[in-house]
N, C-alpha and C. Protein backbone atom coordinates (compact mmCIF):
# COMPACT_ATOMS: atom_id res chain seq x y z
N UNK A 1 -37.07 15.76 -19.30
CA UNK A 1 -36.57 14.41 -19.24
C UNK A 1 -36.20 14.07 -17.79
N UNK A 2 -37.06 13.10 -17.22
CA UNK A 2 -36.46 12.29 -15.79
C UNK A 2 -34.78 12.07 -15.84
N UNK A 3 -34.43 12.52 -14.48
CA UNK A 3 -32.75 12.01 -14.48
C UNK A 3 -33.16 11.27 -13.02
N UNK A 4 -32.88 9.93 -12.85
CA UNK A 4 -32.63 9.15 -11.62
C UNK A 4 -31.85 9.83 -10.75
N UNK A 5 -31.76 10.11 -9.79
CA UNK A 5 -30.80 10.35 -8.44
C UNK A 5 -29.54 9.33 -8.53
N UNK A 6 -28.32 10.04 -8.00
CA UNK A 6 -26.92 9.48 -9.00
C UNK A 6 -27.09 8.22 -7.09
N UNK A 7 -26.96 6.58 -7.90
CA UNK A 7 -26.71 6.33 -6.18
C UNK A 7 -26.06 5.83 -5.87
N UNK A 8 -24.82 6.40 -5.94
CA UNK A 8 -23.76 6.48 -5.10
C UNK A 8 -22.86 7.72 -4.79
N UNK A 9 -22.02 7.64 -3.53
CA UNK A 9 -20.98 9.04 -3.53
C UNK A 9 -19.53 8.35 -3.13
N UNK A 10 -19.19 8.81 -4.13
CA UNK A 10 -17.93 8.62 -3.59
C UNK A 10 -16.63 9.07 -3.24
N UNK A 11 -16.40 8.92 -1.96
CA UNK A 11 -15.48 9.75 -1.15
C UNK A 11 -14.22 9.50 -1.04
N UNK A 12 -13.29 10.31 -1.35
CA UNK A 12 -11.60 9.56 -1.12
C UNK A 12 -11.56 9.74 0.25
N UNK A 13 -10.42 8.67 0.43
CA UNK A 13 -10.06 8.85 1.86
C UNK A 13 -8.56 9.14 1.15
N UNK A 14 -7.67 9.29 2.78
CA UNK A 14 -6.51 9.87 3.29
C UNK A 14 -5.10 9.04 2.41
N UNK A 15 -5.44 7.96 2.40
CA UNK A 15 -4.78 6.56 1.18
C UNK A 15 -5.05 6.84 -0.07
N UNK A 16 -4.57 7.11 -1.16
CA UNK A 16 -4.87 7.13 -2.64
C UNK A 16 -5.63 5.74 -2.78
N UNK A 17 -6.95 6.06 -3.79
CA UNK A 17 -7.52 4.81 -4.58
C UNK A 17 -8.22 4.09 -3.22
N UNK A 18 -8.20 4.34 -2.26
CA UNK A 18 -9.14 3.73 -1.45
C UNK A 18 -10.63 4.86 -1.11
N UNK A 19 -11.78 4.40 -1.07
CA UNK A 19 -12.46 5.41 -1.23
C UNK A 19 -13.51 4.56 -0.15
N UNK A 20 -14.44 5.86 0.36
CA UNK A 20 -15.68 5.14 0.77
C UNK A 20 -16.72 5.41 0.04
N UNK A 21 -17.71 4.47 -0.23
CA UNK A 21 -18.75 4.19 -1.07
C UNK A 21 -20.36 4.30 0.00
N UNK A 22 -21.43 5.50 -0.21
CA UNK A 22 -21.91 5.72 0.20
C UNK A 22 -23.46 5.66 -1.21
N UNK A 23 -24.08 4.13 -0.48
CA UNK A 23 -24.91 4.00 -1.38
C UNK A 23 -26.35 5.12 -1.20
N UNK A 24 -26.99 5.66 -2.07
CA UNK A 24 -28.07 6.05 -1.47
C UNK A 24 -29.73 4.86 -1.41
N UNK A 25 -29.95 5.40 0.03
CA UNK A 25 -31.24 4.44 0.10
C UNK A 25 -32.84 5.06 0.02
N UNK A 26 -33.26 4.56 -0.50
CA UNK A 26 -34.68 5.02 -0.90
C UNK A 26 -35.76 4.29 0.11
N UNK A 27 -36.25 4.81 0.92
CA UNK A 27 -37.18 4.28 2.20
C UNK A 27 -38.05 5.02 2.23
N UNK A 28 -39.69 4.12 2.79
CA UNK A 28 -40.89 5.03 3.28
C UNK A 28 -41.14 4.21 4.56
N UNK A 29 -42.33 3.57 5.01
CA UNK A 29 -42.92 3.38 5.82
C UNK A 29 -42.12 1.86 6.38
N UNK A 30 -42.54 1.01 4.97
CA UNK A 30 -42.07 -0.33 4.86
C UNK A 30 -40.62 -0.69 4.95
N UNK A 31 -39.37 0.22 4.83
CA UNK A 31 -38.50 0.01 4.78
C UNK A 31 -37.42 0.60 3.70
N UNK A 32 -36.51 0.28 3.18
CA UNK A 32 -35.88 0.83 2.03
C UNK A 32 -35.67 0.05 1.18
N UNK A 33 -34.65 0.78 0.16
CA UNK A 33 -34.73 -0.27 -0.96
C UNK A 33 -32.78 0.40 -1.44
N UNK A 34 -31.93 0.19 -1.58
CA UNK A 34 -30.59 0.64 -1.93
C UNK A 34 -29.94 -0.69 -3.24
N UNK A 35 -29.01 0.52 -4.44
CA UNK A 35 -28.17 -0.68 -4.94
C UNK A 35 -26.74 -0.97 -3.93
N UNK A 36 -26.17 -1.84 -4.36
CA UNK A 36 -24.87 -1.71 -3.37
C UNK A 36 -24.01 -1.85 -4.50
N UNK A 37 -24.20 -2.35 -5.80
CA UNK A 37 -23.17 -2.26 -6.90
C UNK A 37 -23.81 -1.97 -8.11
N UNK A 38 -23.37 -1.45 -9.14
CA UNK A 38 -23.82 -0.72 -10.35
C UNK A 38 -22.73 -0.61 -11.15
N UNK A 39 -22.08 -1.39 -12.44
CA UNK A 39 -21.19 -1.12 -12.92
C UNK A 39 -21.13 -0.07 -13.58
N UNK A 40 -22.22 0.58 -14.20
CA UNK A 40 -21.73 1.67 -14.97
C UNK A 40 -21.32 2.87 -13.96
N UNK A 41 -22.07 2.91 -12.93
CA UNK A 41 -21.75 4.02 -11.77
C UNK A 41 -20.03 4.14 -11.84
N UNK A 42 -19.65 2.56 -10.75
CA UNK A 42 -18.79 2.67 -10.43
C UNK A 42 -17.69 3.21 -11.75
N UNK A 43 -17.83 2.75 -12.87
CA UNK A 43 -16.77 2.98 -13.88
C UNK A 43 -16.82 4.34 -14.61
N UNK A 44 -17.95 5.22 -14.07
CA UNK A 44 -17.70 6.47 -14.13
C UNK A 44 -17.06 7.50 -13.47
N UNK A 45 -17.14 6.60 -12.34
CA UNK A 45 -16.15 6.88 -10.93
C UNK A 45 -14.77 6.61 -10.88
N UNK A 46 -14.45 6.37 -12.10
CA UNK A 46 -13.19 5.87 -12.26
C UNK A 46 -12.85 4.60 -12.05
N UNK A 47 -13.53 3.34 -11.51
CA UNK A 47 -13.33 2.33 -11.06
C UNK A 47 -14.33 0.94 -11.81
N UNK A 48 -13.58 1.21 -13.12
CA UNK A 48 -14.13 -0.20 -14.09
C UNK A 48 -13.50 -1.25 -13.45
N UNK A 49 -14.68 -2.15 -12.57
CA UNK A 49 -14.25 -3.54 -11.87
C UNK A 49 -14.85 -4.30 -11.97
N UNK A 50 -14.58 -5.31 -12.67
CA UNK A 50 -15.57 -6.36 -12.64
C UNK A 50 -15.41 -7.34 -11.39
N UNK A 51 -16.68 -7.41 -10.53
CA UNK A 51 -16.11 -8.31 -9.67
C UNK A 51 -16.81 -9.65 -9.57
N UNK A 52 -15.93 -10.85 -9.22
CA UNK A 52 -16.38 -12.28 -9.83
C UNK A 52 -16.99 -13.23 -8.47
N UNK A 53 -16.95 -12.48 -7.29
CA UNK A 53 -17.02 -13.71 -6.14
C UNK A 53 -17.62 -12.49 -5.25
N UNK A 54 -18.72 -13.11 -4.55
CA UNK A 54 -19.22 -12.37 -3.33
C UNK A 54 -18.70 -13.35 -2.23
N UNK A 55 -18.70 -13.26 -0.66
CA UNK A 55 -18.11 -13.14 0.20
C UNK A 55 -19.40 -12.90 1.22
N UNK A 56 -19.49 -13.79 2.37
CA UNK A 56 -20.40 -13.42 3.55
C UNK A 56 -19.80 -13.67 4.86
N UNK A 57 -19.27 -13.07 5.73
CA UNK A 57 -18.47 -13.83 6.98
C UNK A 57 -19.48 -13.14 8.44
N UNK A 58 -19.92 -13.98 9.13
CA UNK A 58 -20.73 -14.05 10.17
C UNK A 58 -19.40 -14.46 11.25
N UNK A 59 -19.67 -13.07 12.23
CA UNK A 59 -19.37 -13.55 13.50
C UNK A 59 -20.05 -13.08 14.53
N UNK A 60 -20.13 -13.63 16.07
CA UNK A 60 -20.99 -14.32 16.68
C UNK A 60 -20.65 -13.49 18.03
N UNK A 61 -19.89 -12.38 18.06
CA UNK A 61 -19.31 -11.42 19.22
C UNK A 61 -19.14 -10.89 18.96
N UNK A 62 -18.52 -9.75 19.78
CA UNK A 62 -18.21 -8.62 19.43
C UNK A 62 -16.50 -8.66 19.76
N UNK A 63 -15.56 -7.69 18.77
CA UNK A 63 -14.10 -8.00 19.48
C UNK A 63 -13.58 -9.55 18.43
N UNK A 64 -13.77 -9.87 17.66
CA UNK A 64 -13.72 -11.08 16.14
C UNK A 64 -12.97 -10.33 15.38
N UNK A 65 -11.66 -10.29 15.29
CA UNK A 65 -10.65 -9.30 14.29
C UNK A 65 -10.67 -10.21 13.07
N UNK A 66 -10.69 -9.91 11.89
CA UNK A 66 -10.51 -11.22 10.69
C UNK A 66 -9.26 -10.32 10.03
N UNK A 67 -8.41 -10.51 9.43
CA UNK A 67 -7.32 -10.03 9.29
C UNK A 67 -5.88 -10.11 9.73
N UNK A 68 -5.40 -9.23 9.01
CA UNK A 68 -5.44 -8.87 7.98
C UNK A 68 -4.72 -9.27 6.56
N UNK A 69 -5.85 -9.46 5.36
CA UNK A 69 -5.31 -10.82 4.62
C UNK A 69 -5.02 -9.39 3.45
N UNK A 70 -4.76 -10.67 2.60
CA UNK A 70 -4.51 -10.07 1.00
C UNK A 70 -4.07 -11.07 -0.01
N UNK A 71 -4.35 -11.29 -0.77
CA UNK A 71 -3.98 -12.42 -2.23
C UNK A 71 -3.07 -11.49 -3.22
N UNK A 72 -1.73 -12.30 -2.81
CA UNK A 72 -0.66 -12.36 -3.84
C UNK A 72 -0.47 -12.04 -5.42
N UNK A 73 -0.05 -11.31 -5.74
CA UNK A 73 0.70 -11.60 -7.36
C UNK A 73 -0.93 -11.42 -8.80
N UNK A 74 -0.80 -12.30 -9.12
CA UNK A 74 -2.05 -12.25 -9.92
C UNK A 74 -3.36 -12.20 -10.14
N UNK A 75 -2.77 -12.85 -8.37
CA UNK A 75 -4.53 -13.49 -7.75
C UNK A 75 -4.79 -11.82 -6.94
N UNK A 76 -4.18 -10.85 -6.63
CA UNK A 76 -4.56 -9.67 -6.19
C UNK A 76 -5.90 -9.77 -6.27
N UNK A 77 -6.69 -8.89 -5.28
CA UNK A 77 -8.02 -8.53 -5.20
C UNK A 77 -8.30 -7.68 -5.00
N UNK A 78 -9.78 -6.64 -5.47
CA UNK A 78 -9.71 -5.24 -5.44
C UNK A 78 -11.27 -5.89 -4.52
N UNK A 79 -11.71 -4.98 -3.14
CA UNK A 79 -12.60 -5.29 -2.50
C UNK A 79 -13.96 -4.42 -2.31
N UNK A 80 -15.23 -4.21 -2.15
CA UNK A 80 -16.04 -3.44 -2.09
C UNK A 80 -16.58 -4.42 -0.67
N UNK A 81 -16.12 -3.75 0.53
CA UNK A 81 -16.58 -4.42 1.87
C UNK A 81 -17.85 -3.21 2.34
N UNK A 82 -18.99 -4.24 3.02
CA UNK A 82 -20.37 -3.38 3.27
C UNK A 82 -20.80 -4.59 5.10
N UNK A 83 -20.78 -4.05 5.80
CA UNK A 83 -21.42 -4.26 7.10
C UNK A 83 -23.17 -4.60 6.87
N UNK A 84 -23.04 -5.69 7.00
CA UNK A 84 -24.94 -5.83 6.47
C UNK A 84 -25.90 -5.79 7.62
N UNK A 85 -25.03 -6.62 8.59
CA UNK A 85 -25.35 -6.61 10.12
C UNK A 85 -24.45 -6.32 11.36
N UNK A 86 -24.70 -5.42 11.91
CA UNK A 86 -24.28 -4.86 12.92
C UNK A 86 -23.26 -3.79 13.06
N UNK A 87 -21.99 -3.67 13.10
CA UNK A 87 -21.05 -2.81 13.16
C UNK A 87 -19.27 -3.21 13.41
N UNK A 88 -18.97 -2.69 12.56
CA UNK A 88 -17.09 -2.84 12.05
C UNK A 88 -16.43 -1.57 11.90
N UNK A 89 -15.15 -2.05 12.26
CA UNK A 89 -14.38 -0.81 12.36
C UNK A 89 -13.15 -2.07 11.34
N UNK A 90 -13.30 -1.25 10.18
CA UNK A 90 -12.52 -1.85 9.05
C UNK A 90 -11.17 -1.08 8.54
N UNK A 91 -9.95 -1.85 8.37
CA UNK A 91 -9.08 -0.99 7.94
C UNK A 91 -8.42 -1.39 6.69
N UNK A 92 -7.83 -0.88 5.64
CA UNK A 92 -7.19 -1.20 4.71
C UNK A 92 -5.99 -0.50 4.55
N UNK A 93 -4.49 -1.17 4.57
CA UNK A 93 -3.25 -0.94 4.78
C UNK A 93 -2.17 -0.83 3.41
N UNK A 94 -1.94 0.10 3.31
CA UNK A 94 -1.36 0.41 1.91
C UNK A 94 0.35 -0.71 1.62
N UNK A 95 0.54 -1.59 0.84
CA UNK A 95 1.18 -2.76 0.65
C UNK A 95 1.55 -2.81 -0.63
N UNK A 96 1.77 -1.82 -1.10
CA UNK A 96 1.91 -1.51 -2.96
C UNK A 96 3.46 -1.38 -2.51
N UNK A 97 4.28 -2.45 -3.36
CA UNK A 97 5.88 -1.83 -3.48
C UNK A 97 6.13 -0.49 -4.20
N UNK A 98 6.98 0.43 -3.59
CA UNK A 98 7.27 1.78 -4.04
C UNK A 98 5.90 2.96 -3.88
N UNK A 99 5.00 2.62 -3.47
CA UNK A 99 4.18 3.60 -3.38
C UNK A 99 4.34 4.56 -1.92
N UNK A 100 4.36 5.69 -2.82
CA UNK A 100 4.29 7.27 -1.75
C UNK A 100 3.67 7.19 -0.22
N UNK A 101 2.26 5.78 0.21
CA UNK A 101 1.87 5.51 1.27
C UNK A 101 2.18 4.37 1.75
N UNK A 102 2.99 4.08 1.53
CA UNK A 102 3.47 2.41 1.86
C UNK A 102 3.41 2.25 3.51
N UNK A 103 2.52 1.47 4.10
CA UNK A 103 2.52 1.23 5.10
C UNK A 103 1.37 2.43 5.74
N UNK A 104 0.61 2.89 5.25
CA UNK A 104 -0.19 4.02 5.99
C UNK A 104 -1.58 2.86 5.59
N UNK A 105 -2.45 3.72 6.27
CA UNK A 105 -3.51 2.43 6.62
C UNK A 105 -4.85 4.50 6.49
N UNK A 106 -5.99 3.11 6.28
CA UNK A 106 -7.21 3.81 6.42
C UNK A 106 -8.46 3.09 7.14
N UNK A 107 -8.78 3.46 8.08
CA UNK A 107 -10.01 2.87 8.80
C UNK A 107 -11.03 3.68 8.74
N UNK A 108 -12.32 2.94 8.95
CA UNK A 108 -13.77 3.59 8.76
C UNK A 108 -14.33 2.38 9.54
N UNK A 109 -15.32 3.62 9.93
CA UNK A 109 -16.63 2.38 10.77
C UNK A 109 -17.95 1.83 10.00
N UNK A 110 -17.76 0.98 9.66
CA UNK A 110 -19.03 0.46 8.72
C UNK A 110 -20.35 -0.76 9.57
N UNK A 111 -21.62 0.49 9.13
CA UNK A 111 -22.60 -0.45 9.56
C UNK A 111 -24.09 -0.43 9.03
N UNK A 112 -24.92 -1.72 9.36
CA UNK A 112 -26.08 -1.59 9.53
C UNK A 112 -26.74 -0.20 8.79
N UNK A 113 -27.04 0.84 9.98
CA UNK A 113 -27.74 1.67 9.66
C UNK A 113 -26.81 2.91 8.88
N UNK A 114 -25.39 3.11 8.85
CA UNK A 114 -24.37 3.74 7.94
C UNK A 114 -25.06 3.34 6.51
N UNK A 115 -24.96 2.16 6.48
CA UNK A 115 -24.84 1.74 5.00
C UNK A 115 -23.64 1.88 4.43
N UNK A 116 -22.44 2.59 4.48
CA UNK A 116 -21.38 2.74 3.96
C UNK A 116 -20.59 1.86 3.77
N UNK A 117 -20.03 1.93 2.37
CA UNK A 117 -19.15 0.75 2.38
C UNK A 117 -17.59 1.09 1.65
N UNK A 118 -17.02 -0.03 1.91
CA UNK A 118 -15.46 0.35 1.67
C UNK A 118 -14.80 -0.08 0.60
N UNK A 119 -14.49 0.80 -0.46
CA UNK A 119 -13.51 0.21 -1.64
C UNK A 119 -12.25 0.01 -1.55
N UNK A 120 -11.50 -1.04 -1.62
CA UNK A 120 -9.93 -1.38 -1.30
C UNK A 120 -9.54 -1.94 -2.47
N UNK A 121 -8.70 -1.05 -2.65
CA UNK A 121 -8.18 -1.27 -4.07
C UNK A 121 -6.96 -3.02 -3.68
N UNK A 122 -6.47 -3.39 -5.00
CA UNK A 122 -5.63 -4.27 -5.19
C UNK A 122 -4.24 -3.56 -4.31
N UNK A 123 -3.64 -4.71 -3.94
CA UNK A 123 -1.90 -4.13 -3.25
C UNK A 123 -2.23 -3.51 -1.82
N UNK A 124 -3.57 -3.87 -1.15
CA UNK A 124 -3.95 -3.63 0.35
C UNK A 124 -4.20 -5.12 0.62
N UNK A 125 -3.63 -4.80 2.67
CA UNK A 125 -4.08 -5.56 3.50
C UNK A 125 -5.39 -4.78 3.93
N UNK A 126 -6.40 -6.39 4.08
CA UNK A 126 -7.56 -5.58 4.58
C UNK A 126 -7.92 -6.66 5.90
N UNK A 127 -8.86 -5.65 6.78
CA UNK A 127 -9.40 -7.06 7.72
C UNK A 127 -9.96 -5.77 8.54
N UNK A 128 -11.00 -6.61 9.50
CA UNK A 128 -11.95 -5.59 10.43
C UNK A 128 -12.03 -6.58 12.05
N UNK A 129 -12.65 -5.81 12.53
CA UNK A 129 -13.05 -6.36 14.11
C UNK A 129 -14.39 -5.89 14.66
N UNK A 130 -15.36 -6.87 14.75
CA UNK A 130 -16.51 -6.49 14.70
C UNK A 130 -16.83 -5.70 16.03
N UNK A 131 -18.03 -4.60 16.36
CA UNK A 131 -17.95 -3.69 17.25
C UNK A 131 -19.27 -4.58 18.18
N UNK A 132 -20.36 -5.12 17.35
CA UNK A 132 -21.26 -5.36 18.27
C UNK A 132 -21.26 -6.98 18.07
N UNK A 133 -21.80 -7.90 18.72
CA UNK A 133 -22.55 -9.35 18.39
C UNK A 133 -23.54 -9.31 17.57
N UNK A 134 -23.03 -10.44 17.07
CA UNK A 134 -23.79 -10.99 15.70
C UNK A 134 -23.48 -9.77 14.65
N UNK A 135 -22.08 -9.52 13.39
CA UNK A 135 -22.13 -9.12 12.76
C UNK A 135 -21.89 -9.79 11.59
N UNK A 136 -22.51 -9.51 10.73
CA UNK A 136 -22.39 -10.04 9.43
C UNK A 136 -21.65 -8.71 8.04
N UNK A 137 -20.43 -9.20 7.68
CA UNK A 137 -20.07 -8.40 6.66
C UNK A 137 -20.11 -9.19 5.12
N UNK A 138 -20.35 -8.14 4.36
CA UNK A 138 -19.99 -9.07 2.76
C UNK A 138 -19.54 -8.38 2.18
N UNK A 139 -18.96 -8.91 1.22
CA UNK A 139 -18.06 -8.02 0.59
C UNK A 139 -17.72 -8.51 -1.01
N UNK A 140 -17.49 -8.21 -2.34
CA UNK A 140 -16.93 -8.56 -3.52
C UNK A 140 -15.45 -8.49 -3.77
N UNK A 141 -15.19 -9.25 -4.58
CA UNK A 141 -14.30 -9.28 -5.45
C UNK A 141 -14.01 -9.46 -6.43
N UNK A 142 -12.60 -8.81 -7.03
CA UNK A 142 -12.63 -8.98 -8.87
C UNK A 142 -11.45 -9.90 -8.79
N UNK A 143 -11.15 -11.02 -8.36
CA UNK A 143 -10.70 -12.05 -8.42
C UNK A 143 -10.92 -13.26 -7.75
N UNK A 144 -11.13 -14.47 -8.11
CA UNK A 144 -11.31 -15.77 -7.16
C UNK A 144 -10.57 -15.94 -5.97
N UNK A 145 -10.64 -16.25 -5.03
CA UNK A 145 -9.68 -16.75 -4.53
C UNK A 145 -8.58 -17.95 -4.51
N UNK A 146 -7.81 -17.63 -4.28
CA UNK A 146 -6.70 -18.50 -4.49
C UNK A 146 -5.60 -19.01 -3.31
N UNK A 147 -6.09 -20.07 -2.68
CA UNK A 147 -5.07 -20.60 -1.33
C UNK A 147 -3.66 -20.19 -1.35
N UNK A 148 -3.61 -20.35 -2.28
CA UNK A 148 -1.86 -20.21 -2.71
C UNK A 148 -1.04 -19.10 -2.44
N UNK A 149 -2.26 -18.15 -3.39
CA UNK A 149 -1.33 -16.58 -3.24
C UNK A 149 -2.06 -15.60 -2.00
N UNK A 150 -2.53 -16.88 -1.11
CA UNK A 150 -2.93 -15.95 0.21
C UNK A 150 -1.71 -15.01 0.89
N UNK A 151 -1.75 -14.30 1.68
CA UNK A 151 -0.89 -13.67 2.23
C UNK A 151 -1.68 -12.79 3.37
N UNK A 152 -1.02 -12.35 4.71
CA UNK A 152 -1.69 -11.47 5.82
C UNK A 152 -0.28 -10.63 6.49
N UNK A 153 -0.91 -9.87 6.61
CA UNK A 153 0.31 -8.62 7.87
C UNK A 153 -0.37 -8.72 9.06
N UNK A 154 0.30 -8.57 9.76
CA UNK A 154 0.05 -9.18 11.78
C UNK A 154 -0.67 -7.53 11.89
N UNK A 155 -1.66 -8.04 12.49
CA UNK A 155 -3.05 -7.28 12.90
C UNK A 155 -2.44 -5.69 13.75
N UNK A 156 -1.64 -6.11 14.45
CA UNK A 156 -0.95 -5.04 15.49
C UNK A 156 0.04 -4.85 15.46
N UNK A 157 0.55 -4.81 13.78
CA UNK A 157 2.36 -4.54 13.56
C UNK A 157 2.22 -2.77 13.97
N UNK A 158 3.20 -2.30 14.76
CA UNK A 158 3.50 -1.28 15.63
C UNK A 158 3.57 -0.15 14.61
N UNK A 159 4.37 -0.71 13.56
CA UNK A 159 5.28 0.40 12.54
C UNK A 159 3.93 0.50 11.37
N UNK A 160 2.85 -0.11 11.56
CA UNK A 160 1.99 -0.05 10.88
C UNK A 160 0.56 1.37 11.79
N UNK A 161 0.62 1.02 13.12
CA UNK A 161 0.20 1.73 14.11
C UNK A 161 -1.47 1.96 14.13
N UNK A 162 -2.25 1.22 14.03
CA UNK A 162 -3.94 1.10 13.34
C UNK A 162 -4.59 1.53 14.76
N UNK A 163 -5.05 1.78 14.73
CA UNK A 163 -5.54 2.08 16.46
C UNK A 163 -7.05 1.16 16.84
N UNK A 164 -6.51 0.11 17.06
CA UNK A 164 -7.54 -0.70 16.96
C UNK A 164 -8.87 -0.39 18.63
N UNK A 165 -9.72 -0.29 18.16
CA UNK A 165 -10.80 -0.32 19.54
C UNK A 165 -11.13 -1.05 20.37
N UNK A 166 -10.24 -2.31 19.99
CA UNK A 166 -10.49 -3.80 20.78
C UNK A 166 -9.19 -3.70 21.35
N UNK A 167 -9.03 -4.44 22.75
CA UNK A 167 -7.30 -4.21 23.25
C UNK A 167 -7.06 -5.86 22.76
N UNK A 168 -8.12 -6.61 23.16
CA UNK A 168 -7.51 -8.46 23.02
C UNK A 168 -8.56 -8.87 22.01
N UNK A 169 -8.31 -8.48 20.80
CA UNK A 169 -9.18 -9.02 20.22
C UNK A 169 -9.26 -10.89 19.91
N UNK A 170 -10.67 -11.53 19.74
CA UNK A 170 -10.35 -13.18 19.27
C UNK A 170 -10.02 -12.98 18.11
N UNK A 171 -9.24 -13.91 17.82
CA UNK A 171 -8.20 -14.08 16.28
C UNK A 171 -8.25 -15.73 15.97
N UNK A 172 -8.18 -16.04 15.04
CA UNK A 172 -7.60 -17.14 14.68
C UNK A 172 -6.40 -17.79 14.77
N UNK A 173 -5.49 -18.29 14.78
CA UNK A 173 -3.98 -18.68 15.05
C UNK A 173 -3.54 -18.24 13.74
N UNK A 174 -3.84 -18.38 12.51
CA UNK A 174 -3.58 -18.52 11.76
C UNK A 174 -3.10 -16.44 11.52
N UNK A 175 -4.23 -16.06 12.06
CA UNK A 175 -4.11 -14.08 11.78
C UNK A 175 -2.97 -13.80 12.86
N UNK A 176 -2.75 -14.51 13.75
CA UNK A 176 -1.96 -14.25 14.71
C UNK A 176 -0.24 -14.24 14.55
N UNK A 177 0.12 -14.84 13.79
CA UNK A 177 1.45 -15.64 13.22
C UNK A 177 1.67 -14.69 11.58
N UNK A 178 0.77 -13.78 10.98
CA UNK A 178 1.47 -13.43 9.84
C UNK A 178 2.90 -12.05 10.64
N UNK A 179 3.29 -11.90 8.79
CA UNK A 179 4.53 -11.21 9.52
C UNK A 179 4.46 -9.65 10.28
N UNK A 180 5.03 -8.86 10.31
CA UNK A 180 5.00 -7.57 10.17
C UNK A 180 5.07 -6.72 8.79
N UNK A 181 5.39 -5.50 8.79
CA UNK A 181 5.22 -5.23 7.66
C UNK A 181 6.92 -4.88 7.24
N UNK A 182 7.84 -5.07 7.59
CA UNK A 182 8.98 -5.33 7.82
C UNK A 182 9.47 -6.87 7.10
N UNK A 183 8.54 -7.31 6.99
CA UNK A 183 8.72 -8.94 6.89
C UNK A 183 7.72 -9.44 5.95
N UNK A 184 7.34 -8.53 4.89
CA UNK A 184 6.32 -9.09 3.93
C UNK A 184 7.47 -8.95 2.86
N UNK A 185 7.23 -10.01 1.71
CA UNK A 185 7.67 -9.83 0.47
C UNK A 185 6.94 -8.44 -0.51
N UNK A 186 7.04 -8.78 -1.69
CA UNK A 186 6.28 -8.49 -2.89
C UNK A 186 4.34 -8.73 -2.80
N UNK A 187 3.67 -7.88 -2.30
CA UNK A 187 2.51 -8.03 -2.19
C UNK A 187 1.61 -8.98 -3.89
């Protein structure tokens, strides 16, 4: 009996419940061919998610920090982020009240020819800073978004300590002004 090649791996990182997701790709001459989501996979993996909204954000330099956000309360979001074009150095910041890592963070470099991609569970800040021009990331979610129960932690809170590869990264005003992590409510 044929058994398909399992395609995906998945790796814990240093953060509980955050994992990296390493699709496998099938290539010859012409190019490849990879899944990037598979529900039954993932929910054998422990991670039954249904997710309802894809996500495409194009930026246009290199040194573009987007972050670091997160949706509030109900509207929480659990994320599967993948680098489609070019290269990111992505982090996700542990923001769960009472949890054993509160405030510890996990970064990975996601790209292009990696293929690797990043699972961030619900109760993380997430956000990246692109490494080359012209990167394109996308990413899912198992919740809509919701203006309301937006929320962000300031990109370079100290006590958070991320070691970012950009010294001045471009930001938005808006990523610039969230709090510390000292100064967040109830994620």
């Amino acid at each position: 009996m044929y058994h398909p090649p399992v395609p995906f791996e998945f790796i814990p990182q240093s953060v509980p419940d955050v994992l990296l997701v390493r699709p496998r790709a099938f290539g010859d001459d012409r190019g490849f061919f990879m899944e990037t989501w598979r529900r039954s996979a993932f929910a054998k993996a422990g991670l039954p998610i249904d997710f309802v909204q894809d996500n495409v954000a194009r930026s246009l330099r290199k040194g573009v920090l987007r972050g670091l956000h997160f949706q509030k309360g109900p509207h929480a979001q659990s994320k599967l982020v993948r680098c489609s074009v070019g290269r990111i150095f992505d982090v996700a910041v542990d923001i769960r009240g009472g949890s054993p890592t509160y405030g510890s963070y996990v970064a990975a470099e996601l790209s292009e020819d990696d293929r690797a991609m990043l699972f961030v569970p619900k109760g993380f800040a997430h956000g990246y800073v692109t490494l080359t021009d012209v990167t394109e990331v996308t990413y899912k979610v198992d919740a809509e978004y919701a203006p309301a129960a937006e929320g962000g932690l300031l990109w370079n809170d100290p006590t958070v300590g991320v070691p970012w590869p950009v010294r001045e990264p471009a930001l938005n005003e808006r990523d610039r002004k969230w709090p510390g992590l000292s100064g967040l409510g109830p994620a």
